[in-house]
PDB file of N, CA and C in Angstrom:
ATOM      1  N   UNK A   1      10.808 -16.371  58.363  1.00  0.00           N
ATOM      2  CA  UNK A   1       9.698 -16.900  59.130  1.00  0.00           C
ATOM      3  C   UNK A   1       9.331 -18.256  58.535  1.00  0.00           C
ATOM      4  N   UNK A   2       8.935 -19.210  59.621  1.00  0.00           N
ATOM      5  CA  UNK A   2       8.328 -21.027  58.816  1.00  0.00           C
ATOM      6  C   UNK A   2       7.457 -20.938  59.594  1.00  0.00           C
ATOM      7  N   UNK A   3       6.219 -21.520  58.841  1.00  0.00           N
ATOM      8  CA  UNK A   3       5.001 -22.194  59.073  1.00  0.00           C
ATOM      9  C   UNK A   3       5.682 -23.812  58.919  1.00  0.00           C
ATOM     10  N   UNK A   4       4.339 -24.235  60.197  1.00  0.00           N
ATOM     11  CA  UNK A   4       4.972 -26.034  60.158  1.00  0.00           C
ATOM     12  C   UNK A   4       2.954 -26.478  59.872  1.00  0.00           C
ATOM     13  N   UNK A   5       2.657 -27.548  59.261  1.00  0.00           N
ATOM     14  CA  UNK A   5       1.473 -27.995  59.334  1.00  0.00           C
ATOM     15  C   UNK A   5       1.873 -29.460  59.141  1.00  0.00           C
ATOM     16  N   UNK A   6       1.121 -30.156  60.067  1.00  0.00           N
ATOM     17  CA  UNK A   6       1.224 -31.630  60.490  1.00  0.00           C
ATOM     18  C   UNK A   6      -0.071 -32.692  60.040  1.00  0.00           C
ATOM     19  N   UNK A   7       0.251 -33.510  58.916  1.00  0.00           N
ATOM     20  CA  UNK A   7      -1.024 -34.310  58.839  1.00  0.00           C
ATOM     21  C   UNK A   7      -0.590 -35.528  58.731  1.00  0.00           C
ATOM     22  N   UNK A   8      -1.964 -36.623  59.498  1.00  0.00           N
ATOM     23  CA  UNK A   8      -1.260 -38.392  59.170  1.00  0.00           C
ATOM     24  C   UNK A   8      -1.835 -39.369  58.272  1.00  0.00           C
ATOM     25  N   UNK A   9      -2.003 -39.842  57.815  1.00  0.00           N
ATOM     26  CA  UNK A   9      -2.118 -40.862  57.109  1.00  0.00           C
ATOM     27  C   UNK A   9      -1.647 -42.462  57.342  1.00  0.00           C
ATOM     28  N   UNK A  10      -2.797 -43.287  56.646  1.00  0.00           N
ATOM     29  CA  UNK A  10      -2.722 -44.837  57.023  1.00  0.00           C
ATOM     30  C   UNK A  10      -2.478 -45.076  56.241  1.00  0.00           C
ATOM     31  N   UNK A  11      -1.572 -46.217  55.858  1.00  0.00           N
ATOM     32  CA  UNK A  11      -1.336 -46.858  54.540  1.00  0.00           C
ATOM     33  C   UNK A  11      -0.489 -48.073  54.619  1.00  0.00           C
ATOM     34  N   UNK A  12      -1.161 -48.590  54.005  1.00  0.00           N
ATOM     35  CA  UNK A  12      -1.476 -50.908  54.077  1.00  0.00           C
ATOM     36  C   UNK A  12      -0.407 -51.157  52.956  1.00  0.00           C
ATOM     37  N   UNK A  13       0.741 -52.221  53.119  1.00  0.00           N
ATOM     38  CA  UNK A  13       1.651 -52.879  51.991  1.00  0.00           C
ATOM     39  C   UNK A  13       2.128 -54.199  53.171  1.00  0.00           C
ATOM     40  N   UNK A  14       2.839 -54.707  52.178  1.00  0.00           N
ATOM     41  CA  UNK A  14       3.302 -55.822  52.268  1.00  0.00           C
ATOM     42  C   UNK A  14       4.345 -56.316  51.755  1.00  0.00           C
ATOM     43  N   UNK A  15       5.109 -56.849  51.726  1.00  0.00           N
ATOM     44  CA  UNK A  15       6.663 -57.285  51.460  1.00  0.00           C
ATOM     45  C   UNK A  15       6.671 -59.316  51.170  1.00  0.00           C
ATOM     46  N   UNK A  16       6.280 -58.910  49.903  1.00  0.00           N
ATOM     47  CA  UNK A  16       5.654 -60.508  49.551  1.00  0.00           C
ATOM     48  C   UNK A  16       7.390 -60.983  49.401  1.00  0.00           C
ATOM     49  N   UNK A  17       8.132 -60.666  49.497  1.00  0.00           N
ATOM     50  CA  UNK A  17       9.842 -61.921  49.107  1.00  0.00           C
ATOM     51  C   UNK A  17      10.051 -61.876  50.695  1.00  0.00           C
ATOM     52  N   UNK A  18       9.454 -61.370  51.536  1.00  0.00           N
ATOM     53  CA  UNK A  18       9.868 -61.718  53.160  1.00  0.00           C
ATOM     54  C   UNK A  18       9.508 -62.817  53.684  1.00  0.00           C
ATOM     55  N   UNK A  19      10.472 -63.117  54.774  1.00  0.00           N
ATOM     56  CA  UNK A  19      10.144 -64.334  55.612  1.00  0.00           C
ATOM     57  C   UNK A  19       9.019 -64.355  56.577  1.00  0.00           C
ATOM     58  N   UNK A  20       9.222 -62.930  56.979  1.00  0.00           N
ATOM     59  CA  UNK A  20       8.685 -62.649  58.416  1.00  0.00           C
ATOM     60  C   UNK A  20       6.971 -62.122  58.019  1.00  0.00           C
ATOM     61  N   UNK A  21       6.237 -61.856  59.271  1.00  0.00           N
ATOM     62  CA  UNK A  21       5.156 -61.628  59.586  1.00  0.00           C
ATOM     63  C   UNK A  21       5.111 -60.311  58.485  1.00  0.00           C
ATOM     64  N   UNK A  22       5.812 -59.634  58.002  1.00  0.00           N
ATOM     65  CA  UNK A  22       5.809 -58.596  57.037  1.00  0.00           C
ATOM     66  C   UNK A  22       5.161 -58.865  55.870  1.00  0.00           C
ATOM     67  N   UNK A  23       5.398 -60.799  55.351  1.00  0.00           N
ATOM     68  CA  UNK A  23       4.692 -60.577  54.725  1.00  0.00           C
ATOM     69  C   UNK A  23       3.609 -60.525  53.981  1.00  0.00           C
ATOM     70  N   UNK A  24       2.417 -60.425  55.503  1.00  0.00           N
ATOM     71  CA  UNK A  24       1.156 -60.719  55.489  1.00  0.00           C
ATOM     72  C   UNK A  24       0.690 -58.707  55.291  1.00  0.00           C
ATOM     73  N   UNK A  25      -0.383 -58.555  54.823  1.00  0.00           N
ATOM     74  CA  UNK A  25      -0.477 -57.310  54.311  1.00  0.00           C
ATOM     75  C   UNK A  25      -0.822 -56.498  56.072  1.00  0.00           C
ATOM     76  N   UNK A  26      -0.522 -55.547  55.903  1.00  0.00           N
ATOM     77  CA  UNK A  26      -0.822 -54.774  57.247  1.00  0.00           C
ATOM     78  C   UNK A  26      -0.174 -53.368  57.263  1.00  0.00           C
ATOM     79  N   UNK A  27      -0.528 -52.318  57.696  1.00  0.00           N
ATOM     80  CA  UNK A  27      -0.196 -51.058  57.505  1.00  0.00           C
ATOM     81  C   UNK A  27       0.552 -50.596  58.725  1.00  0.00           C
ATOM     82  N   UNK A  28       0.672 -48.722  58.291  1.00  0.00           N
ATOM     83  CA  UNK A  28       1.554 -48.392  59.072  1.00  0.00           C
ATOM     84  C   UNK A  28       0.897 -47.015  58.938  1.00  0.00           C
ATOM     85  N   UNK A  29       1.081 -45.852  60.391  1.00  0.00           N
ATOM     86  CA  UNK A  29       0.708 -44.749  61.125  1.00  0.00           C
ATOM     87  C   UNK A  29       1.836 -43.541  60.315  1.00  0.00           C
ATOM     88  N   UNK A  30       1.606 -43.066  59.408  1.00  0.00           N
ATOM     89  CA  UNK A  30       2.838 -42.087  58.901  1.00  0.00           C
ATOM     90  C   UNK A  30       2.503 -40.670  59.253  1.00  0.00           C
ATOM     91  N   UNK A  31       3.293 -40.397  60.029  1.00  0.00           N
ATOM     92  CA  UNK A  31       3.339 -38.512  59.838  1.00  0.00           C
ATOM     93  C   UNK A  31       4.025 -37.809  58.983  1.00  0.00           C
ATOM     94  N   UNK A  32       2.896 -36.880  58.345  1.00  0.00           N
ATOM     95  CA  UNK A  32       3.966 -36.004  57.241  1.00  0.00           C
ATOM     96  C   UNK A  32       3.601 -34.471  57.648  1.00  0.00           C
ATOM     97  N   UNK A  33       4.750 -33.970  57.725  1.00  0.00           N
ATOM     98  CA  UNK A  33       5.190 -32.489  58.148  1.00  0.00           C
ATOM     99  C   UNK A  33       5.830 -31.900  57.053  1.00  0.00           C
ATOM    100  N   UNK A  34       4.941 -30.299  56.933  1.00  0.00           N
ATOM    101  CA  UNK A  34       5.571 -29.749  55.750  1.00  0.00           C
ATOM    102  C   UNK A  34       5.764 -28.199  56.465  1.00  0.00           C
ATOM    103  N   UNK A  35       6.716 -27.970  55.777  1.00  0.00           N
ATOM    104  CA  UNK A  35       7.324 -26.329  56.173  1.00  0.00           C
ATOM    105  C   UNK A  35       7.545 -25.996  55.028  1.00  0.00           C
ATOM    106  N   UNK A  36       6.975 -24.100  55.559  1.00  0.00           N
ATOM    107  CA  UNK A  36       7.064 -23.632  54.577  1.00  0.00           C
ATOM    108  C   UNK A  36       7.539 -22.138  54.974  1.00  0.00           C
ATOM    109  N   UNK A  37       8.869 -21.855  54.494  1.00  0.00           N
ATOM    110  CA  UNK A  37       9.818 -20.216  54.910  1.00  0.00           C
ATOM    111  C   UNK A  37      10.452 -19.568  53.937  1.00  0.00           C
ATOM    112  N   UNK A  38       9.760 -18.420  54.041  1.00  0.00           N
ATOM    113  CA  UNK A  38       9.399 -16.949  53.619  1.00  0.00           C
ATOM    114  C   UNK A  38       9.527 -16.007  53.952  1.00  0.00           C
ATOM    115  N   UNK A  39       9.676 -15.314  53.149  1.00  0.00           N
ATOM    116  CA  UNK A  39       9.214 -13.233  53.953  1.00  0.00           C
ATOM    117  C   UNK A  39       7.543 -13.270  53.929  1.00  0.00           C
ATOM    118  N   UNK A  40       7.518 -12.336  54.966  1.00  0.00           N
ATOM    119  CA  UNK A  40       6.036 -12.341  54.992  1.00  0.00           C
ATOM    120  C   UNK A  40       5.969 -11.450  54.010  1.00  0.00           C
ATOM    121  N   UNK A  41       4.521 -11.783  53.693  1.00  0.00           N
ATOM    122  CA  UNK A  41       3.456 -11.049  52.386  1.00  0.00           C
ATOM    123  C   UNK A  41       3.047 -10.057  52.873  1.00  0.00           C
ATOM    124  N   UNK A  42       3.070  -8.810  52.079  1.00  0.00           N
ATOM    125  CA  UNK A  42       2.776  -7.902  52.780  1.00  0.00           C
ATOM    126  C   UNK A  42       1.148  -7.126  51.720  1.00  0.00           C
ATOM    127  N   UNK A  43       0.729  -7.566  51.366  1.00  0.00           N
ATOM    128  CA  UNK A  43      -0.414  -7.371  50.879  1.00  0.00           C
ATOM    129  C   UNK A  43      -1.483  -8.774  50.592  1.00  0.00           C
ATOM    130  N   UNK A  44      -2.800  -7.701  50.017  1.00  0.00           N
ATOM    131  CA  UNK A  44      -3.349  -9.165  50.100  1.00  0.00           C
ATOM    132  C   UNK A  44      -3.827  -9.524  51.428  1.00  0.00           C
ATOM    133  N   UNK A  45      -5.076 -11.117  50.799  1.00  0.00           N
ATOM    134  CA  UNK A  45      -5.478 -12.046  52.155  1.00  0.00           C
ATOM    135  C   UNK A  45      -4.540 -12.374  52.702  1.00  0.00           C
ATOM    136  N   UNK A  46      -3.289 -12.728  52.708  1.00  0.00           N
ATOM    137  CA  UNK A  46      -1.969 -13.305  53.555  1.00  0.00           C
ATOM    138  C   UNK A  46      -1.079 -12.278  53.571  1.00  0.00           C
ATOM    139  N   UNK A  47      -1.286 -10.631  53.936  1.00  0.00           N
ATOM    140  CA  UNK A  47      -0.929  -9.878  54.258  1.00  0.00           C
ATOM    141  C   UNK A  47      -0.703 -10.452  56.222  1.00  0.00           C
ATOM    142  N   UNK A  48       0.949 -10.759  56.224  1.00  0.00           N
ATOM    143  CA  UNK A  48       1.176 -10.598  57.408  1.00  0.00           C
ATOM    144  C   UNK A  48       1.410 -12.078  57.678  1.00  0.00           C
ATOM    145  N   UNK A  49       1.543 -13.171  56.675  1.00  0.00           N
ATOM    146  CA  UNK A  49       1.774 -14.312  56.629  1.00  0.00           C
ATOM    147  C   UNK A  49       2.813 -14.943  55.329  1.00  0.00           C
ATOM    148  N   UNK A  50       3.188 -15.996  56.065  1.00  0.00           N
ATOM    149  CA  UNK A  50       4.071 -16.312  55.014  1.00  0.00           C
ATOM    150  C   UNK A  50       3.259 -17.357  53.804  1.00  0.00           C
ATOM    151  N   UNK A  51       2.773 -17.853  54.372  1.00  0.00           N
ATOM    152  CA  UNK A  51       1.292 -18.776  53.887  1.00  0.00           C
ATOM    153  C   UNK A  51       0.121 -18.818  54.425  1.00  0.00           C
ATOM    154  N   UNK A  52      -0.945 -18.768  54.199  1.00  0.00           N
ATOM    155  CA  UNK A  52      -2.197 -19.071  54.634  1.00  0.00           C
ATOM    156  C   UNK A  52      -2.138 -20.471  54.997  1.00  0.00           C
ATOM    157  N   UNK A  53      -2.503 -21.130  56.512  1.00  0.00           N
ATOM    158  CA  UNK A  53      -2.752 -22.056  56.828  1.00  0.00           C
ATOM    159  C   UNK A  53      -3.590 -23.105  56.221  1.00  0.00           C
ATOM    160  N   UNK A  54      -4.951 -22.068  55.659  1.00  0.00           N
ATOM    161  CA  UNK A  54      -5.336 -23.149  54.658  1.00  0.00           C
ATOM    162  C   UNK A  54      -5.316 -23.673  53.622  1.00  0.00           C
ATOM    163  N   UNK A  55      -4.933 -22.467  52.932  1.00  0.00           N
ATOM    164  CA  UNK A  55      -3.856 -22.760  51.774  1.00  0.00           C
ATOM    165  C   UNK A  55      -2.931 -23.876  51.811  1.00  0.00           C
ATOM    166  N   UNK A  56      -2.315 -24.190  52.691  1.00  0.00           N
ATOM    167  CA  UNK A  56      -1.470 -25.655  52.573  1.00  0.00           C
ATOM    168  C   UNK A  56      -1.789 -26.527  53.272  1.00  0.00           C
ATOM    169  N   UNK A  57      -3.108 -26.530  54.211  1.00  0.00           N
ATOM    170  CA  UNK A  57      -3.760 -27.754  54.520  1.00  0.00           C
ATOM    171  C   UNK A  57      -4.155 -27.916  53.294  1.00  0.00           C
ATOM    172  N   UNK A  58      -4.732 -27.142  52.110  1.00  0.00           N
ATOM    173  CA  UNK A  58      -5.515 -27.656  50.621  1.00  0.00           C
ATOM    174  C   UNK A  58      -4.751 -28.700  49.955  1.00  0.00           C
ATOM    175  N   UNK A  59      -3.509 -28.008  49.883  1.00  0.00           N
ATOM    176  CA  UNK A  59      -2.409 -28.762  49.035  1.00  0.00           C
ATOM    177  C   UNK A  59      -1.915 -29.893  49.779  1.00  0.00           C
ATOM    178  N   UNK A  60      -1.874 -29.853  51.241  1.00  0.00           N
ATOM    179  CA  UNK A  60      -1.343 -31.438  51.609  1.00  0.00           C
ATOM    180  C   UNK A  60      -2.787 -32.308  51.056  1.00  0.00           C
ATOM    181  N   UNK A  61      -3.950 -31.974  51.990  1.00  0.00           N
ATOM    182  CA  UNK A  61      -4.959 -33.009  51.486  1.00  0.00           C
ATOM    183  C   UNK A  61      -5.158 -33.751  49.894  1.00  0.00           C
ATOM    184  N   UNK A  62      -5.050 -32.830  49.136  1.00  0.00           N
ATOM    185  CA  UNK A  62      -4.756 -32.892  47.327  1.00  0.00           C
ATOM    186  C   UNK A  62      -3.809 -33.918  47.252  1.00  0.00           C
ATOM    187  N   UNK A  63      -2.487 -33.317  47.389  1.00  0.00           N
ATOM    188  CA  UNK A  63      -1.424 -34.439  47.098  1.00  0.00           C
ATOM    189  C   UNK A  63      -0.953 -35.202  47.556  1.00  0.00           C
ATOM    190  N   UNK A  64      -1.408 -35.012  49.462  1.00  0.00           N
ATOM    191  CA  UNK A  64      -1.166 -36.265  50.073  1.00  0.00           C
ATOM    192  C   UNK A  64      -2.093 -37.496  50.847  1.00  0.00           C
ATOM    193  N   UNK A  65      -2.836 -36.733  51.315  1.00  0.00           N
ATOM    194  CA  UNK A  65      -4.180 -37.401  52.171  1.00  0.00           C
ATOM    195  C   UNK A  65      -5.015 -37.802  51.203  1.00  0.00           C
ATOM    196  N   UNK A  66      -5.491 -37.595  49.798  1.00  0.00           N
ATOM    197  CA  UNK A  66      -6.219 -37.951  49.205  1.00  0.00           C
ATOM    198  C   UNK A  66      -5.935 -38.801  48.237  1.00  0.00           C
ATOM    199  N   UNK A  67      -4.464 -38.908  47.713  1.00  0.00           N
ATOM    200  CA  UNK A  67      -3.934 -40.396  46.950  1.00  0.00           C
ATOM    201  C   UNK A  67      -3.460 -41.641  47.590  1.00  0.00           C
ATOM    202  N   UNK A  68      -3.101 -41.022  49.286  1.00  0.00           N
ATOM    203  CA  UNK A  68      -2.475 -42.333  50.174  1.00  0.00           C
ATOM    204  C   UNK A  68      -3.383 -42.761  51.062  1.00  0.00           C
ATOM    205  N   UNK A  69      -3.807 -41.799  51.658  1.00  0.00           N
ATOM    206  CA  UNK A  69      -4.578 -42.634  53.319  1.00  0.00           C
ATOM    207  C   UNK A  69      -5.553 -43.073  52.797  1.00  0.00           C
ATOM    208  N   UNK A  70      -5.623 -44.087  53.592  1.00  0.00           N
ATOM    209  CA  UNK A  70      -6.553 -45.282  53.532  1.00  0.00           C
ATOM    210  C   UNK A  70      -5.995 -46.023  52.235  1.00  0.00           C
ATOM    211  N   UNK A  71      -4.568 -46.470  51.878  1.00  0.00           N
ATOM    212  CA  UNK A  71      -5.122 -46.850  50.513  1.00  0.00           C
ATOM    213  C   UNK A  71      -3.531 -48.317  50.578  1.00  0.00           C
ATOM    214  N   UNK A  72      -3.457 -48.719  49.653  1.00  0.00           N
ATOM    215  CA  UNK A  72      -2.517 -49.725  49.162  1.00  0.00           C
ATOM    216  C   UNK A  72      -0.900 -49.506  48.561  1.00  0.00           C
ATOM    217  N   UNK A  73      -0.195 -49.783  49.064  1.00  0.00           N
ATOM    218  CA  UNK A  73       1.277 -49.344  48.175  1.00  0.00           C
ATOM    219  C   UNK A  73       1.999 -50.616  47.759  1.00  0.00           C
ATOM    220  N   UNK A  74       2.623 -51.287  47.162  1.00  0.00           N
ATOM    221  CA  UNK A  74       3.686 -52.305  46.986  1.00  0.00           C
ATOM    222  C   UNK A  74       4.787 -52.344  47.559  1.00  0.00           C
TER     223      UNK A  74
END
């Protein structure tokens, strides 16, 4: 069984050795999709799941939505 959970994020860089309009700072729309496949759990709050949905909305927001979006990369 896979669980799919879908989150996006904004995030601003720039490409300062370019010629082009790139390399004025300006961002970009990223989707990140994570899966996650298992046997289901058969006890327990996630009795009958392979993950708790919010359980890995926690962990994307943590490690991804909360160090990138909205933010600066090189």
């Amino acid at each position: 069984m896979k669980i799919t959970k879908e989150i996006g994020i904004d995030l601003g860089h720039r490409v300062a050795q370019h010629d082009s309009k790139c390399y004025n700072l300006h961002g970009h729309r990223y989707k990140i999709i994570a899966e996650v496949e298992g046997e289901l759990k058969l006890e327990g709050s996630e009795n009958g799941m392979v993950m708790d949905f919010g359980f890995l909305k926690e962990i994307l927001m943590e490690f991804i939505d909360k160090k990138y979006d909205h933010s600066f990369t090189v």
